[in-house]
N, C-alpha and C. Protein backbone atom coordinates (compact mmCIF):
# COMPACT_ATOMS: atom_id res chain seq x y z
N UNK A 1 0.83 -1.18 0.00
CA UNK A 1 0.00 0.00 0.00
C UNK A 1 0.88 1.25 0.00
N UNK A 2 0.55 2.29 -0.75
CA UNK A 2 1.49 3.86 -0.58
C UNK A 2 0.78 4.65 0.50
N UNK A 3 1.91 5.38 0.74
CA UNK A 3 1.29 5.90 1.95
C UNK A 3 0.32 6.68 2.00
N UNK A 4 -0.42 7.72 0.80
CA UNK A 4 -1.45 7.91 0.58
C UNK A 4 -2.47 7.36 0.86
N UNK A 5 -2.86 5.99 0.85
CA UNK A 5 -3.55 5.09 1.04
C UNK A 5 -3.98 4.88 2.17
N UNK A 6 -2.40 4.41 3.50
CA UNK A 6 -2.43 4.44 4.62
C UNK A 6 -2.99 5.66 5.45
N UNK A 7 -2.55 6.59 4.56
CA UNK A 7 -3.24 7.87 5.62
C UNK A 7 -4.64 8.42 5.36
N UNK A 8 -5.28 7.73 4.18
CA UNK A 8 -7.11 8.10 3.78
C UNK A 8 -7.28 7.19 5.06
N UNK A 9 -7.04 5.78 4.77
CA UNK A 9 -7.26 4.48 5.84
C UNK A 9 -7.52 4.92 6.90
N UNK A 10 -7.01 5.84 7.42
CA UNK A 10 -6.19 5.85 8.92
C UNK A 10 -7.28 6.98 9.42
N UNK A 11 -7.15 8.19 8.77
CA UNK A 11 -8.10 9.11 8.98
C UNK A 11 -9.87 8.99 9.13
N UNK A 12 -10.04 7.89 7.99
CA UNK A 12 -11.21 7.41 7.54
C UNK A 12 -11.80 6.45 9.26
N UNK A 13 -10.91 5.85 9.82
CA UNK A 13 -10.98 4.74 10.87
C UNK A 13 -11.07 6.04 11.94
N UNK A 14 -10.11 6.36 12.21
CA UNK A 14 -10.56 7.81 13.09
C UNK A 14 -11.85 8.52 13.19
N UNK A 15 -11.99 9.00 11.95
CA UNK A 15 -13.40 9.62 11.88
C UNK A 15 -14.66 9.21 11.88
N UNK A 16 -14.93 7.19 11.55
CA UNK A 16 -16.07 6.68 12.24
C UNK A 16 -15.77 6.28 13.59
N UNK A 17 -14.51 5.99 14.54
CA UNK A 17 -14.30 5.62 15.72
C UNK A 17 -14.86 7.28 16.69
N UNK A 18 -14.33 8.66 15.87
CA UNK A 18 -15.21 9.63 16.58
C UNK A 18 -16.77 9.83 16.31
N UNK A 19 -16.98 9.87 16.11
CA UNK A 19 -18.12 9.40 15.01
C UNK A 19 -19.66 8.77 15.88
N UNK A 20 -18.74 7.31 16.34
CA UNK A 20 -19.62 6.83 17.33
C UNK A 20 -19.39 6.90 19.08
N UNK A 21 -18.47 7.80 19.19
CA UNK A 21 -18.37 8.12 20.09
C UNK A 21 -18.47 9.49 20.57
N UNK A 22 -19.73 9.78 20.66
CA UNK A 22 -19.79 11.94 20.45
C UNK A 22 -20.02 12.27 21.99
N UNK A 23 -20.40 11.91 22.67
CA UNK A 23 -19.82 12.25 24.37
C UNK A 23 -18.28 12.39 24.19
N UNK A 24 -17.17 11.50 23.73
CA UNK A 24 -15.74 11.88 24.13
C UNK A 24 -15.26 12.75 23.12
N UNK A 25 -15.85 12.85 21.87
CA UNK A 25 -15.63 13.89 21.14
C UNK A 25 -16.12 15.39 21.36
N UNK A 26 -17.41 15.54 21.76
CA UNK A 26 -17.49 16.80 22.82
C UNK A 26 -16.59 17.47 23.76
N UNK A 27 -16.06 16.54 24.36
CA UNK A 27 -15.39 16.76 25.42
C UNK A 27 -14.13 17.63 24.81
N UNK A 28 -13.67 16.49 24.04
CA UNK A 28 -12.28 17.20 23.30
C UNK A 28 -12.19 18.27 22.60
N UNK A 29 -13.60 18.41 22.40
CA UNK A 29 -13.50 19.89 21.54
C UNK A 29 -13.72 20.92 22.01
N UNK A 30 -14.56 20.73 23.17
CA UNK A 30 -15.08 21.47 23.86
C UNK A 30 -14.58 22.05 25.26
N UNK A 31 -13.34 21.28 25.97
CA UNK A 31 -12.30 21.22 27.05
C UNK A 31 -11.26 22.30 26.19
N UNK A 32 -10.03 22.40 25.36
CA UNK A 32 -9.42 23.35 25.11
C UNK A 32 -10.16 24.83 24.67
N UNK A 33 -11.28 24.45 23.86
CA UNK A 33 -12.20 25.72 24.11
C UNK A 33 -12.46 27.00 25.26
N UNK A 34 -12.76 26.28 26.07
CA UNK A 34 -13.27 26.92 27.87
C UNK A 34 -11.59 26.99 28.40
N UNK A 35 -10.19 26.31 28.27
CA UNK A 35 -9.20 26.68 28.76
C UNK A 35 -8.77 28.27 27.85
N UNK A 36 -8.98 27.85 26.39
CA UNK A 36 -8.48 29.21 25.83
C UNK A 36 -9.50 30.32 26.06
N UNK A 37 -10.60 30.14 26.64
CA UNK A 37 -11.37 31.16 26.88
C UNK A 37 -11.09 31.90 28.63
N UNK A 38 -10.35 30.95 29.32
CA UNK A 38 -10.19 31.71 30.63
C UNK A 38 -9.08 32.42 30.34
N UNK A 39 -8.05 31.96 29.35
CA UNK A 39 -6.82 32.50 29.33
C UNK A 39 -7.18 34.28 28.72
N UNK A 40 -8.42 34.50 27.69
CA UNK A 40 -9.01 35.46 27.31
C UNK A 40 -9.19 36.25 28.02
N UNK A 41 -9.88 35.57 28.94
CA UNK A 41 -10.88 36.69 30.10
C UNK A 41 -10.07 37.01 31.15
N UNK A 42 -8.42 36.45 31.60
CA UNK A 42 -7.53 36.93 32.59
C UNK A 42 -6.75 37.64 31.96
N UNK A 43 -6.70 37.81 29.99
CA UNK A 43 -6.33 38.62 29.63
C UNK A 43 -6.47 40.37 29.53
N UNK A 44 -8.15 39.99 29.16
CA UNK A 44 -9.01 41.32 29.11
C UNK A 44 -8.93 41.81 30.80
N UNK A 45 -9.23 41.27 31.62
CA UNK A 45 -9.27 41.75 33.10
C UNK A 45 -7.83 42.20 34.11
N UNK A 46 -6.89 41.84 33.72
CA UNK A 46 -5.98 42.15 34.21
C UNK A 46 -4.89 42.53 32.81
N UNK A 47 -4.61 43.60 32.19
CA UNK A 47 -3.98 44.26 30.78
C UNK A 47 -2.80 44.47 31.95
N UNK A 48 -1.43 44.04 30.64
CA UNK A 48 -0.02 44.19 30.83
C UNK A 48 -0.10 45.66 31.41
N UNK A 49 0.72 45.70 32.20
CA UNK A 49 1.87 46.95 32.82
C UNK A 49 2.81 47.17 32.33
N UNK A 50 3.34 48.41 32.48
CA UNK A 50 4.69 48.54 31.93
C UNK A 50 5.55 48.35 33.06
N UNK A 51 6.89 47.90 33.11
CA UNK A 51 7.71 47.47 34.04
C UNK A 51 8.90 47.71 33.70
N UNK A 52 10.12 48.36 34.08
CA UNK A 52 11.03 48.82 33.53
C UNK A 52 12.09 46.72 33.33
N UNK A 53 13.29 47.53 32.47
CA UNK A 53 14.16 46.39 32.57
C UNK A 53 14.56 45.98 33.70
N UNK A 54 14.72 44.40 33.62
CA UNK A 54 14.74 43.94 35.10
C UNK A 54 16.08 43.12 34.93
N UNK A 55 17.18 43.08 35.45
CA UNK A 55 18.14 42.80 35.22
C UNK A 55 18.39 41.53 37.00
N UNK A 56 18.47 40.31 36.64
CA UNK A 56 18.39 39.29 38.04
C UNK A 56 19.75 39.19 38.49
N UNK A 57 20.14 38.68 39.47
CA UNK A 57 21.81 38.30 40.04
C UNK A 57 21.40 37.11 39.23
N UNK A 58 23.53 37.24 38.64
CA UNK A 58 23.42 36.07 38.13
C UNK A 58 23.64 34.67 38.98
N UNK A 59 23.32 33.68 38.54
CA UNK A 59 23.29 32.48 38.88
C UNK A 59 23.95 31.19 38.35
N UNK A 60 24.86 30.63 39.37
CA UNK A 60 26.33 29.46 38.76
C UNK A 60 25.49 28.32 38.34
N UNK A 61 25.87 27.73 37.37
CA UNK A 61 25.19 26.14 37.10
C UNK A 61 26.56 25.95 37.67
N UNK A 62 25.90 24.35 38.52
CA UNK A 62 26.72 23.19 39.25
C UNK A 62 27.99 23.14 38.29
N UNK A 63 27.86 23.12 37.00
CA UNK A 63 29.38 22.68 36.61
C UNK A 63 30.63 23.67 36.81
N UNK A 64 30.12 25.01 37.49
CA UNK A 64 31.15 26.08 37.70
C UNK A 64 31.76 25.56 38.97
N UNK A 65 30.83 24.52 39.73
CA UNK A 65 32.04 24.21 41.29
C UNK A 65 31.00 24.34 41.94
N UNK A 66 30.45 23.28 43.05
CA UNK A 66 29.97 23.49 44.11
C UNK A 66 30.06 24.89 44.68
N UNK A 67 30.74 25.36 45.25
CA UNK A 67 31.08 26.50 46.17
C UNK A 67 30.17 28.23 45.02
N UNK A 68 30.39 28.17 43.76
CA UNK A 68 29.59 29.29 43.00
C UNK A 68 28.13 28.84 42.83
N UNK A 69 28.00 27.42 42.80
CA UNK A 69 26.22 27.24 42.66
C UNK A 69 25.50 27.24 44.18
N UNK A 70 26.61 26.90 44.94
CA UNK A 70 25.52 27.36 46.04
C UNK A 70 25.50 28.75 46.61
N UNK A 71 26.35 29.65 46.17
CA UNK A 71 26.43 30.71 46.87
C UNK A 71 25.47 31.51 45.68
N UNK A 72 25.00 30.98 44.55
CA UNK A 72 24.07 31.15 43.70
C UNK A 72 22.48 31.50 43.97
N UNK A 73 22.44 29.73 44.91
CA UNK A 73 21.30 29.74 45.23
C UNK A 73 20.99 30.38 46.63
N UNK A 74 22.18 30.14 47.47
CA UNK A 74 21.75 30.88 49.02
C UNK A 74 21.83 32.06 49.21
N UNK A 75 22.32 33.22 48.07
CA UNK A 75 22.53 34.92 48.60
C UNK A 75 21.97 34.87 47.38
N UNK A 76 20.92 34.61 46.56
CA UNK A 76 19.86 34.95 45.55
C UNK A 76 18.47 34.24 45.83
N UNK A 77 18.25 33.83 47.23
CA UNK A 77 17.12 32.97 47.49
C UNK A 77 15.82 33.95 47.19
N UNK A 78 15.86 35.59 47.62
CA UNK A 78 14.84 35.81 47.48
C UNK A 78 14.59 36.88 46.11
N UNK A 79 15.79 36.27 44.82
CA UNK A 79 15.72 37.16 43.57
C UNK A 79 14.97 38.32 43.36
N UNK A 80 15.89 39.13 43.43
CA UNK A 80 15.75 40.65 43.10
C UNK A 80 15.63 40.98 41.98
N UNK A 81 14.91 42.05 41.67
CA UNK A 81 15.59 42.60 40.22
C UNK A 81 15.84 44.02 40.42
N UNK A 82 17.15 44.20 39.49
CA UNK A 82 17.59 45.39 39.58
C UNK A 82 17.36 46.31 37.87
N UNK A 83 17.62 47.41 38.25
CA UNK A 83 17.34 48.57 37.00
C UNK A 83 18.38 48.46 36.32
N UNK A 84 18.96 48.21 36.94
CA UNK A 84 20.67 48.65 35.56
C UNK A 84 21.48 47.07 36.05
N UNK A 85 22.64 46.29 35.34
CA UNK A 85 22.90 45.36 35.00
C UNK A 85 23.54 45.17 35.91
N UNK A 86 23.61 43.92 36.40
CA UNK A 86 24.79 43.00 37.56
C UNK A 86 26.11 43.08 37.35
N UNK A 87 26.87 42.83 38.33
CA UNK A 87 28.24 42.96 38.19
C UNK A 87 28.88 41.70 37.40
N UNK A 88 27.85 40.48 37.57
CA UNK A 88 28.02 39.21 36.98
C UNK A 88 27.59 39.19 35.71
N UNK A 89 26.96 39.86 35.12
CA UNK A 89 26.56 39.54 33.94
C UNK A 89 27.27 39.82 32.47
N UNK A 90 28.97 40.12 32.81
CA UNK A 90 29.90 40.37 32.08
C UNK A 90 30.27 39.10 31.42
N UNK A 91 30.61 38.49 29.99
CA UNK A 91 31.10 36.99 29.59
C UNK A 91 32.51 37.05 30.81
N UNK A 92 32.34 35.35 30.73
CA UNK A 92 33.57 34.74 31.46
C UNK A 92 33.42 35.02 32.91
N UNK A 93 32.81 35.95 33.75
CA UNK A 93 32.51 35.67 35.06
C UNK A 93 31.77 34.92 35.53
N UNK A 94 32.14 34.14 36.69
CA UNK A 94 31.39 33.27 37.31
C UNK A 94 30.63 33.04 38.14
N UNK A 95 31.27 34.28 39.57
CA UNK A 95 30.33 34.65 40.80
C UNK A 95 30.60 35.91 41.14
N UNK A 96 30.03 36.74 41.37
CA UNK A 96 30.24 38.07 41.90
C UNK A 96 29.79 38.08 43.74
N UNK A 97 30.69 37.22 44.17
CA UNK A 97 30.51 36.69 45.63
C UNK A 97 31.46 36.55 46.19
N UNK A 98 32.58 37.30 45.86
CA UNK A 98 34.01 37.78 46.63
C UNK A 98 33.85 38.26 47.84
N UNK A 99 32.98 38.76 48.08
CA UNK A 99 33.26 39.62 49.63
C UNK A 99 32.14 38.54 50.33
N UNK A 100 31.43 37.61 49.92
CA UNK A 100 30.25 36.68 50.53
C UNK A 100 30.95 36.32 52.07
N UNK A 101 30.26 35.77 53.07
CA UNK A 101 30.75 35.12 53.95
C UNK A 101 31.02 33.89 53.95
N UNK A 102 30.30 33.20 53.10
CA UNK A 102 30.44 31.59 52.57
C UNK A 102 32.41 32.17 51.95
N UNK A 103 32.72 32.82 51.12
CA UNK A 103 33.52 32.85 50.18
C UNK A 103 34.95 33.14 51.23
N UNK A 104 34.77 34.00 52.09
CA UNK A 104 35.60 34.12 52.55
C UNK A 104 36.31 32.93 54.00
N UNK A 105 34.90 31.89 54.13
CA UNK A 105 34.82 30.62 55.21
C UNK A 105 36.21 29.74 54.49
N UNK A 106 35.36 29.68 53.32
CA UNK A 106 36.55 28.87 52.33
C UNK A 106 37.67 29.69 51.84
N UNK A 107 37.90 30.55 51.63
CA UNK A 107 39.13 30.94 51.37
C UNK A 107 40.32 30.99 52.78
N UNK A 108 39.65 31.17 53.94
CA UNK A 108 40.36 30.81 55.66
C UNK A 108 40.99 29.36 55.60
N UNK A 109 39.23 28.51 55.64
CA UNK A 109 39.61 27.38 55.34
C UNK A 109 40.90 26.53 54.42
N UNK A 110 41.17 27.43 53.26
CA UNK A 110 42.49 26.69 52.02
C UNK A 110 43.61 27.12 52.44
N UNK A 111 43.37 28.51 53.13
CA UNK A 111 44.60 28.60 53.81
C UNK A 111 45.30 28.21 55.31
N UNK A 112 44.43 27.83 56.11
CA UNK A 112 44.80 26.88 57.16
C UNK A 112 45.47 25.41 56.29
N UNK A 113 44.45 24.82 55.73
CA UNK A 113 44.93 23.23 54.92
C UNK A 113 46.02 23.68 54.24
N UNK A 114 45.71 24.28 53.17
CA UNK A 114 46.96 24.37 52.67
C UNK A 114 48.61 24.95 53.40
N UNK A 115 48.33 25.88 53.91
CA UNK A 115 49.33 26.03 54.21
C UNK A 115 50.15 25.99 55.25
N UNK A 116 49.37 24.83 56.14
CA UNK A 116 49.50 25.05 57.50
C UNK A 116 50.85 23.95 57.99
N UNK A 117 51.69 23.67 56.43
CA UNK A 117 53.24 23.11 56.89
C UNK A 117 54.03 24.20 57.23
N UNK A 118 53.91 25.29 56.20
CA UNK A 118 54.57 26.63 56.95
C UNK A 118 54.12 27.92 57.74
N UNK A 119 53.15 27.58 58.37
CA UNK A 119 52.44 28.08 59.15
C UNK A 119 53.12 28.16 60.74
N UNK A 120 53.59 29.40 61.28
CA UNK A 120 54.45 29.08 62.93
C UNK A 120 53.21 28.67 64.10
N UNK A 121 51.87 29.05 63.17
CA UNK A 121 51.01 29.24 64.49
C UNK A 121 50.09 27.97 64.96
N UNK A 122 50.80 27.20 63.91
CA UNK A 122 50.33 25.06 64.54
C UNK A 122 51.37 24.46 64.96
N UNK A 123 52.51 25.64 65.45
CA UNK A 123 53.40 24.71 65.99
C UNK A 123 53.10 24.15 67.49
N UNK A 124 52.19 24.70 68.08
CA UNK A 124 52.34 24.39 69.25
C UNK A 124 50.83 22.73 69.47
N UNK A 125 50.29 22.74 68.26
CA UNK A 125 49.26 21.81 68.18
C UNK A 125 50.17 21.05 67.53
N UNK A 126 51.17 21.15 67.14
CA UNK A 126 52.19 20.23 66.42
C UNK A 126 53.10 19.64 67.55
N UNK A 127 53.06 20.04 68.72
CA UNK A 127 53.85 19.69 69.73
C UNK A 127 53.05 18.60 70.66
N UNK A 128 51.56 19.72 71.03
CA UNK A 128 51.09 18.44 71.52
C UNK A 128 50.50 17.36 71.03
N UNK A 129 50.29 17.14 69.78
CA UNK A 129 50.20 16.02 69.46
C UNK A 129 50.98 15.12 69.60
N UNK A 130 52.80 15.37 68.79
CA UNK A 130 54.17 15.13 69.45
C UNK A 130 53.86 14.08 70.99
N UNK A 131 53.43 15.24 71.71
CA UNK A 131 53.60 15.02 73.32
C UNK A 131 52.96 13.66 73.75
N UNK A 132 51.61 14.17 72.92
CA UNK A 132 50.14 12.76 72.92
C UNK A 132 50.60 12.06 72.77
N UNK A 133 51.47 11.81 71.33
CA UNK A 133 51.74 9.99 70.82
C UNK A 133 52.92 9.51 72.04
N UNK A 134 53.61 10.84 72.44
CA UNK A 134 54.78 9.49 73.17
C UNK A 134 54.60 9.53 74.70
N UNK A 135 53.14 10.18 74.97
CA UNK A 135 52.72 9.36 76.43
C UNK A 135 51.57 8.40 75.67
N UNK A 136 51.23 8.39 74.83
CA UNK A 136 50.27 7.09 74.51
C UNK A 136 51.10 5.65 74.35
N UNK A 137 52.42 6.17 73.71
CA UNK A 137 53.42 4.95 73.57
C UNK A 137 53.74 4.26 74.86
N UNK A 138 54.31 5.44 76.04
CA UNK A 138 54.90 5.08 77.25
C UNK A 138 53.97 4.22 78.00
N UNK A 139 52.26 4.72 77.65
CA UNK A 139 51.34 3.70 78.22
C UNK A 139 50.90 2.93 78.00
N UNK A 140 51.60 2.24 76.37
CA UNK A 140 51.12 1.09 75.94
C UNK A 140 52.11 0.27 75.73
N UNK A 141 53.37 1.14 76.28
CA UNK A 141 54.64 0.24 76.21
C UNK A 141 54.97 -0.54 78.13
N UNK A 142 54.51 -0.13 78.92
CA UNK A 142 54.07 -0.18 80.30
C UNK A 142 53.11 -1.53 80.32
N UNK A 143 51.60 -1.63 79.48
CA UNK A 143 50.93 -2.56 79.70
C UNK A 143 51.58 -3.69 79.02
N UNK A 144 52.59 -3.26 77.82
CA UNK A 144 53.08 -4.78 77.07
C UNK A 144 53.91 -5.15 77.85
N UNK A 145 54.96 -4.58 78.59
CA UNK A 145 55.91 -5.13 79.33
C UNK A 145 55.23 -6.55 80.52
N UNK A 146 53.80 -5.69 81.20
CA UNK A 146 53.56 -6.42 82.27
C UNK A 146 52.42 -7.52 81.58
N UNK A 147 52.42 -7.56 80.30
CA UNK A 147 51.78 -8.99 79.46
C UNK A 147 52.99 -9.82 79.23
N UNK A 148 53.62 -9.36 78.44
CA UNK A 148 54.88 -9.76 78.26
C UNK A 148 55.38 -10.66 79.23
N UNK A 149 55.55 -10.02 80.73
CA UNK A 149 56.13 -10.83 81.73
C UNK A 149 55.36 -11.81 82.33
N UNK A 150 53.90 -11.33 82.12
CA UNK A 150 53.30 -12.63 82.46
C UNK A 150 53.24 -14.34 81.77
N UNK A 151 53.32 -13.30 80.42
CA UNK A 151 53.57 -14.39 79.12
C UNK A 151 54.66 -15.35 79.44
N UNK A 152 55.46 -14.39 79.42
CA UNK A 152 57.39 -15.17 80.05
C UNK A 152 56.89 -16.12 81.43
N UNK A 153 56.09 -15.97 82.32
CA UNK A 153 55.75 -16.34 83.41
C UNK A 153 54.89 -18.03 83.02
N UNK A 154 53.58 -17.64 82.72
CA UNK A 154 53.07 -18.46 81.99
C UNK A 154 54.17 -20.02 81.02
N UNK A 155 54.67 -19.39 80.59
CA UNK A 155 55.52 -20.48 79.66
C UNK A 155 56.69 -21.35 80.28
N UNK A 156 57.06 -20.51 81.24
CA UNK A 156 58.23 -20.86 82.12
C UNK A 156 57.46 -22.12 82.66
N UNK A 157 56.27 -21.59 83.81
CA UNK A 157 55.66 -23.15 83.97
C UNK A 157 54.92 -23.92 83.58
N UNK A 158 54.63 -23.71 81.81
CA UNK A 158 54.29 -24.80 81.29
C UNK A 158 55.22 -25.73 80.87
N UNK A 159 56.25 -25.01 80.66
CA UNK A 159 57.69 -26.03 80.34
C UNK A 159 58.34 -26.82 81.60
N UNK A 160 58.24 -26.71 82.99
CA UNK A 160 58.94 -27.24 84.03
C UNK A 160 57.42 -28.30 84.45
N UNK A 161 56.31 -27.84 83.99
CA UNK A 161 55.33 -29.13 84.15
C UNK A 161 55.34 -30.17 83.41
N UNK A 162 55.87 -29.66 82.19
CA UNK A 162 56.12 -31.19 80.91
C UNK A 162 57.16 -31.68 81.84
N UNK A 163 58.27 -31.05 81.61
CA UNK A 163 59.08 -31.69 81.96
C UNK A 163 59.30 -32.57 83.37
N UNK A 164 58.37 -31.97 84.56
CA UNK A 164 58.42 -33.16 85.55
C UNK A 164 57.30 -33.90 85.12
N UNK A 165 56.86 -34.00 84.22
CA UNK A 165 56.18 -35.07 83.74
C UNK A 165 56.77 -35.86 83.52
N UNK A 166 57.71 -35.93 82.40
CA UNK A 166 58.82 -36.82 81.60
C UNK A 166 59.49 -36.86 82.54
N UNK A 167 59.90 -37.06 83.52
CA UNK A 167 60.96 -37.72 84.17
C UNK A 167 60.16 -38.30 84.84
């Protein structure tokens, strides 16, 4: 069959299947009708305003880095609009959230981690830790000794019991 054919066919089967069914065909014709007619009447009743340009903070998609999409969504939660253009909305910028408090948590934060091999002011948390491990040693070198000697104790007279056995 050409497809000409298939599509008289097809249409033809459609149009007695609506045909004998005119309750669901009402419906369908008659349901987008009454939607495009409210959309009319919230048109006529409430007419556009004029509103100047509205310019939004911009906003990081996730692939710019955790740290710009959320400071995206948490210091733009309650989106503003402004009259004249964002500081972000220049190509190639990413967050205009330099002075943020989130921004500056993490920038403290990279510089403690990072740099806190040459840092003078963990020397003294560098000590007592130092201090920690070698009284933790002294007190676990204390309980092995007195296992230890019991151990040595223990074996001593399991060996002098064999042996007055065997004789």
């Amino acid at each position: 069959m050409s497809v000409s054919t298939q599509l008289g066919l097809l249409l033809w089967k459609n149009f007695t299947y609506r045909r004998r069914q005119t309750l669901q065909l009402l419906v369908e014709i008659v349901w987008p009708l009454f939607i495009f007619f409210i959309l009319i009447a919230v048109r006529v009743n409430y007419p556009p305003y004029e509103q100047h340009e509205c310019h939004f903070p911009n906003k990081a998609m996730p692939s710019a880095g955790t740290l710009p999409w959320l400071q995206g969504i948490l210091c733009n939660a309650n989106n503003p609009c402004f009259r004249s253009p964002t500081p972000g909305e220049s190509p190639g910028v990413v967050g205009n959230f330099n002075d943020s408090i989130i921004s500056r948590l993490f920038s403290d934060a990279k510089k403690i981690l990072l740099y806190s091999q040459n840092d003078k002011n963990l020397e003294g948390f560098k000590e007592l830790a130092h201090a920690l491990k070698g009284l933790q040693e002294s007190r676990s070198g204390t309980r092995t000794s007195h296992r230890t000697s019991n151990r040595t104790r223990t074996s001593h007279r399991t060996r002098n019991l064999s042996q007055n056995q065997n004789l």
